[in-house]
Protein backbone atom coordinates (compact mmCIF):
# COMPACT_ATOMS: atom_id res chain seq x y z
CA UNK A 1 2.17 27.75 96.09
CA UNK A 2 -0.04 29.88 98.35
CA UNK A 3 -1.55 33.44 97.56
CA UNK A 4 0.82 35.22 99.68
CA UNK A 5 3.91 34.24 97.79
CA UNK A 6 2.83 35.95 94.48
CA UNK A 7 1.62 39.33 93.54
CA UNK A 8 -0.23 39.80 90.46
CA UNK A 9 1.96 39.79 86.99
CA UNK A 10 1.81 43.16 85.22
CA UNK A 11 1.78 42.07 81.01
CA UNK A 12 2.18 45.60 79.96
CA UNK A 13 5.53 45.76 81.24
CA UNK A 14 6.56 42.68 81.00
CA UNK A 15 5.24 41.98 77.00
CA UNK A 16 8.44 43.72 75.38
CA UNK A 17 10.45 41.25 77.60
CA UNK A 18 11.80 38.76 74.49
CA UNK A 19 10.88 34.94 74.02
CA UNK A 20 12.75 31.99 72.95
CA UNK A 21 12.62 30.38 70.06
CA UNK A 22 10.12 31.28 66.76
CA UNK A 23 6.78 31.17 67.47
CA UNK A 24 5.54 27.81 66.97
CA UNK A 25 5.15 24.91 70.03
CA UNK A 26 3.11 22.03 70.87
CA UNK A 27 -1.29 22.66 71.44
CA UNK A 28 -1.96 22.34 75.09
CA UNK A 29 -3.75 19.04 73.98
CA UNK A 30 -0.48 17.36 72.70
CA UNK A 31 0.86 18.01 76.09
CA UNK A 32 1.85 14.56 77.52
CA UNK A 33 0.44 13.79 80.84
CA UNK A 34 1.90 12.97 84.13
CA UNK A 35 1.30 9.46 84.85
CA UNK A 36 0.73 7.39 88.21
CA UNK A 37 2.76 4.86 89.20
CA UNK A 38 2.61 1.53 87.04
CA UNK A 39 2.97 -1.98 88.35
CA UNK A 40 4.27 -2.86 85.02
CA UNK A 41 7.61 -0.59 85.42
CA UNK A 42 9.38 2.38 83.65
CA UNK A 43 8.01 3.27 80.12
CA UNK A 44 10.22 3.81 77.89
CA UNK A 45 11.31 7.83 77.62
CA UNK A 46 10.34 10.11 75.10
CA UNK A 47 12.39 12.05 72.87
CA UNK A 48 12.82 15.54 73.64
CA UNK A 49 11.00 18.08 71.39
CA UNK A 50 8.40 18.45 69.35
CA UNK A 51 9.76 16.79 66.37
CA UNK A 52 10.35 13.14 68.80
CA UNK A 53 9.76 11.12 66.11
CA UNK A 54 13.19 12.32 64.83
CA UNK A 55 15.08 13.47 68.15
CA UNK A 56 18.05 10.74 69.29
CA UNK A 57 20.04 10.73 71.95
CA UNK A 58 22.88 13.25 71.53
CA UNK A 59 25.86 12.05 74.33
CA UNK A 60 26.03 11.36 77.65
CA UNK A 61 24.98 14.36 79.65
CA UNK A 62 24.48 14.64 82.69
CA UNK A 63 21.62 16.48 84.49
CA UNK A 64 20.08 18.75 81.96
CA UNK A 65 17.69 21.00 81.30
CA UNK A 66 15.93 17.34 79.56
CA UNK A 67 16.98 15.19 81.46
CA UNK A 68 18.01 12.88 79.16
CA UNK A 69 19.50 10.81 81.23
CA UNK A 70 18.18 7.16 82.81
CA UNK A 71 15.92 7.41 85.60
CA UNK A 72 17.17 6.42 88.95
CA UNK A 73 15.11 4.69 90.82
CA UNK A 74 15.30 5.79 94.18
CA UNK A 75 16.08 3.24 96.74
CA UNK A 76 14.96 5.09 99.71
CA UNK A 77 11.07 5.63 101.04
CA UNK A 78 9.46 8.44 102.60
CA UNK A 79 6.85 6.53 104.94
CA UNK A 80 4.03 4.69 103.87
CA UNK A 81 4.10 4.33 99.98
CA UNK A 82 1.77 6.70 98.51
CA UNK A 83 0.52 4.85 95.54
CA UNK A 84 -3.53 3.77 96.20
CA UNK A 85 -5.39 0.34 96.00
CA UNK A 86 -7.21 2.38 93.36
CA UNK A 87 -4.40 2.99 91.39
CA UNK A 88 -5.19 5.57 88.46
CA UNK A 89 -5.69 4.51 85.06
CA UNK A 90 -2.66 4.39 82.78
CA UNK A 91 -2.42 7.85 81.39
CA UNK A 92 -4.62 9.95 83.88
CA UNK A 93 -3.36 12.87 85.17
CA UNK A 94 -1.18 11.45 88.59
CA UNK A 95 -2.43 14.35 90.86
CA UNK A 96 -5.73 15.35 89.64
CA UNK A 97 -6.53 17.06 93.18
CA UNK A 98 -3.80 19.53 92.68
CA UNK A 99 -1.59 18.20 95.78
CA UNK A 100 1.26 17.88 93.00
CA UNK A 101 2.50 19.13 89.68
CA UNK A 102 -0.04 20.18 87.06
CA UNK A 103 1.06 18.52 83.89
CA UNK A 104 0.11 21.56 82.12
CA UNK A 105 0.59 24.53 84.66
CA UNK A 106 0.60 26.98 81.63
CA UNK A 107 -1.75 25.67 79.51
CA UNK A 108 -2.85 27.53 76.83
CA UNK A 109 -2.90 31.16 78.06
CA UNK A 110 0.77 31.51 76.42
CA UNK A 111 1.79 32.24 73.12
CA UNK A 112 3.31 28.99 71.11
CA UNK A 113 6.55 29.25 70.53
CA UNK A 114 9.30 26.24 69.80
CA UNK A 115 10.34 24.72 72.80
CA UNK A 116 13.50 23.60 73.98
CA UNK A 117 11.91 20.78 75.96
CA UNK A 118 9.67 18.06 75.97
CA UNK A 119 8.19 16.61 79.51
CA UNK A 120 8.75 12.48 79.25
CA UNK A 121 6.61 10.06 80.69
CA UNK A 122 8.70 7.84 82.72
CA UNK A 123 8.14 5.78 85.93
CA UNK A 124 7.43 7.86 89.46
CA UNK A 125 8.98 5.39 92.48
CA UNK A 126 6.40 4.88 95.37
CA UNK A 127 9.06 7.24 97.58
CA UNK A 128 9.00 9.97 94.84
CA UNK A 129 5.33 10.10 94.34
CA UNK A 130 5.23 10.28 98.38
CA UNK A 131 7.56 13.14 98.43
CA UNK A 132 5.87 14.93 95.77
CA UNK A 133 2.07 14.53 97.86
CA UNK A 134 3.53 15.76 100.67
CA UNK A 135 6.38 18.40 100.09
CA UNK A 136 4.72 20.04 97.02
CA UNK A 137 2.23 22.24 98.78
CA UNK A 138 4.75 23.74 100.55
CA UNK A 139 8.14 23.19 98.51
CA UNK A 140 6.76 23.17 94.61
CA UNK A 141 5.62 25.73 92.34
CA UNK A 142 3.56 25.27 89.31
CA UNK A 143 4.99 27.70 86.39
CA UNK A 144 1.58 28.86 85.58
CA UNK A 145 3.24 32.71 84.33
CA UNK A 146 -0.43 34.21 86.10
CA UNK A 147 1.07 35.58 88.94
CA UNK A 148 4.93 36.98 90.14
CA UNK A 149 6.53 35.44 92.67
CA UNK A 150 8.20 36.83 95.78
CA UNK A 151 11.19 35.05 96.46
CA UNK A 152 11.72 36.65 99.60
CA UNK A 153 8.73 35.15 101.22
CA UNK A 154 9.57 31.45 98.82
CA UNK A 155 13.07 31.12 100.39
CA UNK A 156 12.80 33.28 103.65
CA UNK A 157 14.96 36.14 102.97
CA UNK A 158 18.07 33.98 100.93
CA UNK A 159 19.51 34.94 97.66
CA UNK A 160 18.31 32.59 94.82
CA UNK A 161 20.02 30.88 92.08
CA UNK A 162 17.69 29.81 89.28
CA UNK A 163 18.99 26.59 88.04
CA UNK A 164 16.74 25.12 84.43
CA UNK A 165 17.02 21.49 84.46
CA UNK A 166 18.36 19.71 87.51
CA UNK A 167 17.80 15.78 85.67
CA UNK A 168 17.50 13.57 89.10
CA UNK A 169 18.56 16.68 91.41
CA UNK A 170 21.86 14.96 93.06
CA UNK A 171 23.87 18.02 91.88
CA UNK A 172 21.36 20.16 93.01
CA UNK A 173 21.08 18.81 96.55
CA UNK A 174 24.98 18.42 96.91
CA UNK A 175 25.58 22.23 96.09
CA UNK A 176 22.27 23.19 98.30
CA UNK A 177 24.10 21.34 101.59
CA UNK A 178 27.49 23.22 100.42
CA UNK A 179 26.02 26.71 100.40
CA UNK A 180 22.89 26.70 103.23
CA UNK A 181 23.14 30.47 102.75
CA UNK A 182 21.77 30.46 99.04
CA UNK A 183 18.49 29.53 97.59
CA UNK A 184 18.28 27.22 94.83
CA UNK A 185 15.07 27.43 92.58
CA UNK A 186 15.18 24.08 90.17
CA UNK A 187 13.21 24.53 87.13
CA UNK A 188 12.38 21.16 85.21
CA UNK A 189 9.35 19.07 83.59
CA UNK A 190 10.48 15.44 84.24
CA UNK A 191 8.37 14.41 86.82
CA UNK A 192 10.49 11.64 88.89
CA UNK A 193 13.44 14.02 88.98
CA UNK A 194 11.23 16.75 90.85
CA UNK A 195 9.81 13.62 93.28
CA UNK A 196 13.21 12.56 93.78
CA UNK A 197 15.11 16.25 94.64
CA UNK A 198 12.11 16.92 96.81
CA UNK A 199 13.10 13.28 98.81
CA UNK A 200 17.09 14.13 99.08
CA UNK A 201 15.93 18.23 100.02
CA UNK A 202 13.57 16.68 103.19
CA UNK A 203 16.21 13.61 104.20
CA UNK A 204 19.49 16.02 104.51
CA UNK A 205 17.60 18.80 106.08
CA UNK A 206 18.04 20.99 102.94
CA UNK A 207 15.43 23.72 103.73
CA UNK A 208 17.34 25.76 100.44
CA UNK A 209 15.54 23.98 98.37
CA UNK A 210 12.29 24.65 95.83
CA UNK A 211 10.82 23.10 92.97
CA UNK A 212 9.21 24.78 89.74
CA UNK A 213 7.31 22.71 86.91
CA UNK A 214 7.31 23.81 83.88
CA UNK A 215 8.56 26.23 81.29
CA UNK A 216 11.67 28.07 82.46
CA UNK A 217 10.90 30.89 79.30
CA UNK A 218 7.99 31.50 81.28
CA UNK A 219 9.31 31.26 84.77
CA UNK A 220 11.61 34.29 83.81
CA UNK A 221 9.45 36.67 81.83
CA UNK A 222 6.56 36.49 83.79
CA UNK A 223 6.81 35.34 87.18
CA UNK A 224 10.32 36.89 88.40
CA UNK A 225 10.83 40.36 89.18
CA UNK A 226 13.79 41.88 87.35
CA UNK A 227 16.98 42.15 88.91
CA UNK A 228 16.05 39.31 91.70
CA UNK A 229 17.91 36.86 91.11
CA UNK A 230 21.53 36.16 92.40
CA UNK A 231 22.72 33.62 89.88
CA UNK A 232 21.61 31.45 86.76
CA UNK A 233 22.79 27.65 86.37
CA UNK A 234 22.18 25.78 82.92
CA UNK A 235 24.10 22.24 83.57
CA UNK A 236 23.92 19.97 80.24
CA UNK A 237 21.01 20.98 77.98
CA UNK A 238 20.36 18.98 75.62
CA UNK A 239 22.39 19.69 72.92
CA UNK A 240 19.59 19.24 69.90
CA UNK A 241 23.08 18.30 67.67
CA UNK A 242 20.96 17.82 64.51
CA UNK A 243 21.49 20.89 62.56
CA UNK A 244 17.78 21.31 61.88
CA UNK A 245 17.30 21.30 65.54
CA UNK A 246 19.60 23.86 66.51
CA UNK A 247 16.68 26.25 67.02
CA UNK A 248 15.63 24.20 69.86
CA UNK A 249 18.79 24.73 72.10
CA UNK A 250 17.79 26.24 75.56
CA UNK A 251 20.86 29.12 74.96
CA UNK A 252 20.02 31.55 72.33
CA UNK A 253 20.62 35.03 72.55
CA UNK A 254 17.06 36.02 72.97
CA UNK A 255 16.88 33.81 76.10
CA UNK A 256 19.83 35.13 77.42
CA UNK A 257 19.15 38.78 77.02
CA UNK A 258 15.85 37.62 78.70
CA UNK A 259 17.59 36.17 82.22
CA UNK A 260 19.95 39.08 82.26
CA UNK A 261 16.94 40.95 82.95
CA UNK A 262 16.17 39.13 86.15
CA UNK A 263 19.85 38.69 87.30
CA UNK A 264 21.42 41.23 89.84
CA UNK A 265 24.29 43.30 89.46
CA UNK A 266 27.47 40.94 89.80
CA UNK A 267 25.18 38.06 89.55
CA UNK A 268 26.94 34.68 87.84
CA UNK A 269 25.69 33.02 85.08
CA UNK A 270 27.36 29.50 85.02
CA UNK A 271 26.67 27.04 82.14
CA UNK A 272 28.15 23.76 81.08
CA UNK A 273 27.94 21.04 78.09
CA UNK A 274 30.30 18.37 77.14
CA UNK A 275 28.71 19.19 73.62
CA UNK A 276 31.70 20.95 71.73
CA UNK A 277 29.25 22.84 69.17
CA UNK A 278 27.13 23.52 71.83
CA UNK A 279 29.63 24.66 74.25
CA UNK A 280 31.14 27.07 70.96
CA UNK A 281 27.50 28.42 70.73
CA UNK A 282 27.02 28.94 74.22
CA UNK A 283 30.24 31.07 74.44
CA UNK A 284 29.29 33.10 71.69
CA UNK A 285 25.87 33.82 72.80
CA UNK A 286 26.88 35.12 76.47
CA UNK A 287 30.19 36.90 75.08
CA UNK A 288 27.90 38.98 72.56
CA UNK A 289 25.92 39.86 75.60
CA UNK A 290 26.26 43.81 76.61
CA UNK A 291 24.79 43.08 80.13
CA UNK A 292 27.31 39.74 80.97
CA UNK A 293 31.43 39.62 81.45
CA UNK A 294 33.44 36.88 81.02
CA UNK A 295 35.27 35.74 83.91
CA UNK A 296 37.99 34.11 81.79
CA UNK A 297 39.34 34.23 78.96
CA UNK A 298 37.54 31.43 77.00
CA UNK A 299 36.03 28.69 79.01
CA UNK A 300 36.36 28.22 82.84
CA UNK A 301 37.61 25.94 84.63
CA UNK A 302 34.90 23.36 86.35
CA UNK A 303 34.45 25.35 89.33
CA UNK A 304 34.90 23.94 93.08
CA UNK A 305 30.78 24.20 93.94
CA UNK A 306 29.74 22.10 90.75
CA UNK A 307 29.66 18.58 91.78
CA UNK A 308 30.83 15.91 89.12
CA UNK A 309 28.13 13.62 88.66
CA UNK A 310 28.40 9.85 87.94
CA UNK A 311 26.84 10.77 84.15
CA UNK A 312 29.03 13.16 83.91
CA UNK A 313 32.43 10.92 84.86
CA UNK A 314 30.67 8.42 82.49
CA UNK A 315 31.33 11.09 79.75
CA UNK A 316 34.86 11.68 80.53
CA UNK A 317 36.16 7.92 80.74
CA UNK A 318 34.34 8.16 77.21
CA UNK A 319 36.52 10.63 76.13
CA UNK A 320 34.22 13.67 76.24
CA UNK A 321 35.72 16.81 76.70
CA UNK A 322 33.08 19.21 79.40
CA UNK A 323 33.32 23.07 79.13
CA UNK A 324 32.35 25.41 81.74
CA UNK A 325 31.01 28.88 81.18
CA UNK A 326 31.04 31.65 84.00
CA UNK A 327 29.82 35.23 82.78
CA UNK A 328 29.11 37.69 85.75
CA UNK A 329 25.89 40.37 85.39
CA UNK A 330 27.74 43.96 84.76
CA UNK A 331 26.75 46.69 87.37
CA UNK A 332 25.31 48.89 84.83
């Protein structure tokens, strides 16, 4: 992102701003790298979390803040494949020149906590490493919590809805063409699912459209300004159903008193699992917070701008039940 989108961070007021989670998270050196392009194809996917030895797949979500999902491979190209005769060795760093996402943009200038995510290292398509060479520079945004962004410059005057964890980013470019009026910042670590939103955003003309990499705890607490943001989507975390996992769940009330923070007045906060413990947790989390209103009684009805996704009509013929959760930001 260039200098004139972000203004220095101020850490005196923003260090009473609460974190997720306790205060324990992978060393910077654990952090898995973001690989090049293999002629061998996809490796398998890691488990999400720090404890991946002992994470398993908890149901069929479908674009979360994980990504748990398969990766699609995108069928498309974006001109001349971008993959080198001098392909990188397996494991090196895919854009060590910086014309891409760092696969650390934090690194080790933040405090370790327990995250609710863990970046996987899974096959980038010739099209989505393309898109990401070319469109980053100008459409990505390393979460590197040194600087504060201005969204006004980022997204040319629009309103901007945060959304953490946009999986492949068909959602996300489906509800960017619906609403050209409204900015959509999507926050995620998997690396193909950034290539491939940043492919759909340039093909359908969808100039709504940014990336950020990395940490969304971050993202909030020290690069957004308070009160800038006009909404907040969470679509399908992973759930972390193991009960000595629970702590890892992205929606926690310290995390949500932390994004109410950033969210205008009457902004809408609009979450959804097809969890059920999750989806009980996530309702009491946002009901017990002073700064959101429920729109409905209980749960919401899937609302008309959240597009039902093939993973998530895979759920349903299973028999999986999805709740929706719309809270809007009080005034005061």
């Amino acid at each position: 992102m260039s200098e004139n989108l972000t203004t220095p961070a101020t850490p005196a007021a923003e260090a009473a701003a609460p974190a997720a989670g306790a205060q324990a998270s992978p060393t910077r050196e654990a952090a898995p790298q973001q690989t090049d392009v293999q002629p061998t194809g996809p490796q398998p996917a890691e488990a999400h979390g720090a404890d991946a030895d002992e994470a398993e797949a908890p149901g069929a979500s479908s674009h979360g803040a994980d990504a748990h999902e398969a990766t699609a491979q995108d069928p498309h190209t974006l001109g001349s494949t971008a993959v080198s005769a001098a392909t990188p060795r397996r494991g090196a760093p895919m854009f060590p020149d910086g014309t891409g996402p760092a696969a650390d943009p934090a690194g080790s200038h933040h405090e370790r906590r327990i995250r609710s995510f863990q970046p996987r290292r899974s096959r980038v398509s010739p099209s989505q490493a393309d898109a990401l060479r070319r469109l980053w520079p100008t459409w990505g945004l390393d979460i590197d919590g040194l600087s504060r962004i201005d969204l006004d410059t980022f997204f040319g005057g629009l309103p901007v809805v945060l959304e953490i964890g946009f999986g492949m980013g068909e959602a996300t470019a489906q509800m960017a063409a619906a609403d050209p009026d409204t900015g959509i910042l999507g926050c995620d670590v998997h690396t193909p699912g950034q290539g491939n939103l940043l492919g759909l955003a340039e093909r359908n003309g969808l100039s709504n459209i940014r990336v950020a990499n990395g940490d969304a705890i971050i993202l909030l607490r020290e690069m957004l300004a308070p009160a800038s943001l006009a909404g907040l989507r969470v679509y399908f975390p992973d759930p972390w159903p193991k009960k000595r996992h629970h702590k890892r769940r992205l929606v926690q009330p310290e995390f949500i008193a932390l994004a109410a923070t950033r969210l205008a007045p009457g902004a809408l906060v609009h979450c959804a699992t097809d969890w059920e413990p999750y989806a009980e947790q996530m309702l009491e989390v946002l009901s017990a917070e002073p700064a959101l209103e429920n729109l409905y009684p209980g749960y919401a009805p899937r609302p008309d701008f959240r597009p039902l996704t093939k993973f998530e009509g895979q759920g349903l013929d299973k028999g999986h039940v999805v709740h929706d959760l719309l809270f809007r930001r009080r005034d005061t």
